[in-house]
N, C-alpha and C. Protein backbone atom coordinates (compact mmCIF):
# COMPACT_ATOMS: atom_id res chain seq x y z
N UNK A 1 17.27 -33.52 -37.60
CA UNK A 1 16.98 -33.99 -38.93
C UNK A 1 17.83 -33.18 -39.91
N UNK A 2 18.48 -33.47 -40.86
CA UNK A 2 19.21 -33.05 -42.11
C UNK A 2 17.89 -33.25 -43.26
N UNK A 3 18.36 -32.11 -43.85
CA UNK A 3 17.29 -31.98 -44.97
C UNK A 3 18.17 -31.24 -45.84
N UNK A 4 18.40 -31.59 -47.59
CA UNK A 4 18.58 -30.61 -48.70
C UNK A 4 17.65 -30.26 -49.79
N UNK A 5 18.02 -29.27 -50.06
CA UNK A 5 17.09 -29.01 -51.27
C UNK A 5 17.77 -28.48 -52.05
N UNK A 6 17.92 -29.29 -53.70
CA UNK A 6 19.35 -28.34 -54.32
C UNK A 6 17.88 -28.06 -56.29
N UNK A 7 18.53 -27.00 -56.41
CA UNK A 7 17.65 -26.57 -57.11
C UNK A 7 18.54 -26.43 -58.59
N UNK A 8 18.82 -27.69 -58.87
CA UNK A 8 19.95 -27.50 -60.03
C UNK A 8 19.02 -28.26 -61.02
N UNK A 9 19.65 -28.18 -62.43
CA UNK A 9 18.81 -28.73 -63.36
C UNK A 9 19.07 -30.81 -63.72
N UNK A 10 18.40 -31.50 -63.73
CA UNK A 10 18.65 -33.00 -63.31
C UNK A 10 19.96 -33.12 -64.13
N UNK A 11 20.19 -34.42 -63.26
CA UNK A 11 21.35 -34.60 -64.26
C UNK A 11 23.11 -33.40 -63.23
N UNK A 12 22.52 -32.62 -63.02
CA UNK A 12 23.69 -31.39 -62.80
C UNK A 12 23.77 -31.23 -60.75
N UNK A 13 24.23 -32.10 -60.59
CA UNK A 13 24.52 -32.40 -59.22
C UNK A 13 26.14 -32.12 -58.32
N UNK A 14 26.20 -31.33 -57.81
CA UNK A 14 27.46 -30.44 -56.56
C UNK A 14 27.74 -32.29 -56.05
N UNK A 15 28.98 -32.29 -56.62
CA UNK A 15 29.60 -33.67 -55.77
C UNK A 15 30.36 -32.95 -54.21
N UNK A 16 30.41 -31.55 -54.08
CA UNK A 16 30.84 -31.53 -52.59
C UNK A 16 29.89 -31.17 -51.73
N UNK A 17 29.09 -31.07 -52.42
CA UNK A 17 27.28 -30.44 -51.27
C UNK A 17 27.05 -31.67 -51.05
N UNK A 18 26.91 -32.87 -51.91
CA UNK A 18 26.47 -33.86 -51.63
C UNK A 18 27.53 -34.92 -50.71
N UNK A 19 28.87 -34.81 -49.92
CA UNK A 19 29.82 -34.94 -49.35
C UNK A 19 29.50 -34.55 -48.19
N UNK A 20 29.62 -33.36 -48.47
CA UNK A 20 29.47 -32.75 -47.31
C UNK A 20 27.68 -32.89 -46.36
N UNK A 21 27.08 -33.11 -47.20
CA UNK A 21 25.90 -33.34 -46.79
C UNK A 21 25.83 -35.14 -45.82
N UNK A 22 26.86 -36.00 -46.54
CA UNK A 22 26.91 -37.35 -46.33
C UNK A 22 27.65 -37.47 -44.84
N UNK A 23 28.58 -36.38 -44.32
CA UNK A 23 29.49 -36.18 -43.75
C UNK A 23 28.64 -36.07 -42.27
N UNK A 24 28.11 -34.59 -42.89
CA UNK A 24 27.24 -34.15 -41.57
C UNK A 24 25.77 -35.05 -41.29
N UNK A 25 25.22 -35.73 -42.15
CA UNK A 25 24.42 -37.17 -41.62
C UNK A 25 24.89 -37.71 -41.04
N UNK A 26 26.54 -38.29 -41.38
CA UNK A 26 27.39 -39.51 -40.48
C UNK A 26 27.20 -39.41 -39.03
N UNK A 27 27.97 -37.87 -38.80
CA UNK A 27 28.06 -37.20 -37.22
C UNK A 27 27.25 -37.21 -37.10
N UNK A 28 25.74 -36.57 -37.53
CA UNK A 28 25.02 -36.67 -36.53
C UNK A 28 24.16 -37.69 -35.74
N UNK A 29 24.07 -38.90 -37.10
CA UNK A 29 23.87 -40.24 -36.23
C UNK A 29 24.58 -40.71 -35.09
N UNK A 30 26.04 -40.28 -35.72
CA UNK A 30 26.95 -40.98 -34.49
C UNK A 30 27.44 -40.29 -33.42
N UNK A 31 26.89 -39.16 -33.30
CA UNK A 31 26.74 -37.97 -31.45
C UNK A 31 25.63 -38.87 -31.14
N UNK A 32 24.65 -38.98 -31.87
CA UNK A 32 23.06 -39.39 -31.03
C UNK A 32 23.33 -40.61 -30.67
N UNK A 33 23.59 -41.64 -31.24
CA UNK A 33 24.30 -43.07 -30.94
C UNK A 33 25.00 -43.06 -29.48
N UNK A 34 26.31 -42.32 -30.06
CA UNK A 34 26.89 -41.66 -28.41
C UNK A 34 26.19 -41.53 -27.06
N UNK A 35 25.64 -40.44 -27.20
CA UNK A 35 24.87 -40.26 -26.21
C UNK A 35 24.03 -40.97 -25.75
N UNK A 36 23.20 -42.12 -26.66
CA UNK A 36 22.18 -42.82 -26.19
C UNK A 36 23.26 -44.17 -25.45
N UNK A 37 24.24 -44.48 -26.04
CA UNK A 37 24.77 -45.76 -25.19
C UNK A 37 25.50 -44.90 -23.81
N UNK A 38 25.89 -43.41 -23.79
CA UNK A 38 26.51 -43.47 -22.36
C UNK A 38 25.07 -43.11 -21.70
N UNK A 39 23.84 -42.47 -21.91
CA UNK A 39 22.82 -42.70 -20.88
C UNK A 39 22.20 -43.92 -20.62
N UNK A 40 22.25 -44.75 -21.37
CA UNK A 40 21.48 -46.20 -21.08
C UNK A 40 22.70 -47.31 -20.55
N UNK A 41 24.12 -47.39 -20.74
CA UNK A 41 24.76 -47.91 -20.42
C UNK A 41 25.82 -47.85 -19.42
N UNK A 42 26.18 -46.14 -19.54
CA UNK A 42 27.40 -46.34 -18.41
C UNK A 42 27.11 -45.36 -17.58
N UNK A 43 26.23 -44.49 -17.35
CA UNK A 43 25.57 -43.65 -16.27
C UNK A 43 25.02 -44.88 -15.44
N UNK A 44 24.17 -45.69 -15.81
CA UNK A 44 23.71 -46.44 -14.68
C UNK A 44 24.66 -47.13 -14.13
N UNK A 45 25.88 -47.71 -14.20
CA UNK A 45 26.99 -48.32 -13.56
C UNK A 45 27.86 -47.50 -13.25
N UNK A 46 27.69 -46.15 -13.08
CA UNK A 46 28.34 -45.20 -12.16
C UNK A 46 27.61 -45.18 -11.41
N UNK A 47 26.54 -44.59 -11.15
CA UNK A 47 25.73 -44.41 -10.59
C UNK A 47 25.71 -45.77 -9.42
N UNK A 48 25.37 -46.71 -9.97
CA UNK A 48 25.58 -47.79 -9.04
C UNK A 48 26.43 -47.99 -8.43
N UNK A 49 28.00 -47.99 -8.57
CA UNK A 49 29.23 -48.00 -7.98
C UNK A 49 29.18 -46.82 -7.00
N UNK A 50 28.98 -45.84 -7.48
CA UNK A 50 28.80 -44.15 -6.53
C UNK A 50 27.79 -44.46 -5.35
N UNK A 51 27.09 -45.31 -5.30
CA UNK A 51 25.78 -45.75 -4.16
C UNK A 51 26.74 -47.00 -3.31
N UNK A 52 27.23 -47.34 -4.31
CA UNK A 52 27.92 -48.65 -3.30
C UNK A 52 29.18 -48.50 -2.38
N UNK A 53 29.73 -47.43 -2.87
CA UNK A 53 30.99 -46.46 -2.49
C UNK A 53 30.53 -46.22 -1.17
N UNK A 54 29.59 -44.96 -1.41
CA UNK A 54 29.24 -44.25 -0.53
C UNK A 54 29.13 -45.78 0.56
N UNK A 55 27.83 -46.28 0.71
CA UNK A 55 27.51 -47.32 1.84
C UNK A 55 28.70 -47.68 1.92
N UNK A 56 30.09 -47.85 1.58
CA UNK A 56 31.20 -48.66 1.68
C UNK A 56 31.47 -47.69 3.26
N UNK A 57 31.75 -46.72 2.82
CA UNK A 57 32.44 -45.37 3.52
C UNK A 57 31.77 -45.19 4.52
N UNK A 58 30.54 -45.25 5.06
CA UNK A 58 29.33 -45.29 5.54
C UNK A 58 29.71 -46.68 6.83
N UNK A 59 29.82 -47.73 6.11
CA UNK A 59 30.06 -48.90 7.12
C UNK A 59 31.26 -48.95 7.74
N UNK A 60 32.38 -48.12 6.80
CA UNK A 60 33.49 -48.23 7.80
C UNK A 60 33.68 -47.48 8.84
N UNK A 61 33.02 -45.85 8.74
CA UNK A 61 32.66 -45.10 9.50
C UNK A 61 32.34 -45.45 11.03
N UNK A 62 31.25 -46.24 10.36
CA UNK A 62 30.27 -46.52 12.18
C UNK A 62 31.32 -48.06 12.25
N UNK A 63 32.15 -48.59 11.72
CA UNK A 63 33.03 -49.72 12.50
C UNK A 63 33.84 -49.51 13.25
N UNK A 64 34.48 -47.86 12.63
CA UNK A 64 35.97 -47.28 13.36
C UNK A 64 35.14 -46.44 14.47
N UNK A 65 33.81 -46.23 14.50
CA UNK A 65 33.88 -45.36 15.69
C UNK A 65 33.05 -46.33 16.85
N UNK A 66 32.68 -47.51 16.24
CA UNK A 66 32.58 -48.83 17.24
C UNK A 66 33.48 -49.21 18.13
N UNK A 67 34.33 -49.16 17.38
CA UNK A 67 35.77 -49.94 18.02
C UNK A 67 36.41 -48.60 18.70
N UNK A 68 36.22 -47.28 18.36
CA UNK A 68 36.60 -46.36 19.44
C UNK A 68 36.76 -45.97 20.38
């Protein structure tokens, strides 16, 4: 969570606190964004390919030592 507290008199407002404040909201929505689409989206289709791999490697294994 981002939080400010500026203790100036109304009216009398820091245009680079408030920049910089807009800045570091942006990023931090958009790391968390990040992260939530590669755990919900592309970990599970590694993951799946890495299982299907393996059994790939697995079946050719016991074919070549069939035919051995």
């Amino acid at each position: 969570m981002v939080e400010i507290q500026l203790d100036l008199r109304p009216g009398e407002t820091s245009q680079v606190l408030l920049v910089i404040y807009a800045i570091n909201t942006t990023l931090l929505v958009a790391v968390h964004l990040l992260a939530l689409m590669i755990g919900t989206c592309i970990l599970p289709n590694i993951e799946s390919v890495s299982a299907t791999m393996s059994s790939i490697k697995v079946c050719t294994v016991c074919i070549i030592k069939f035919f051995t």
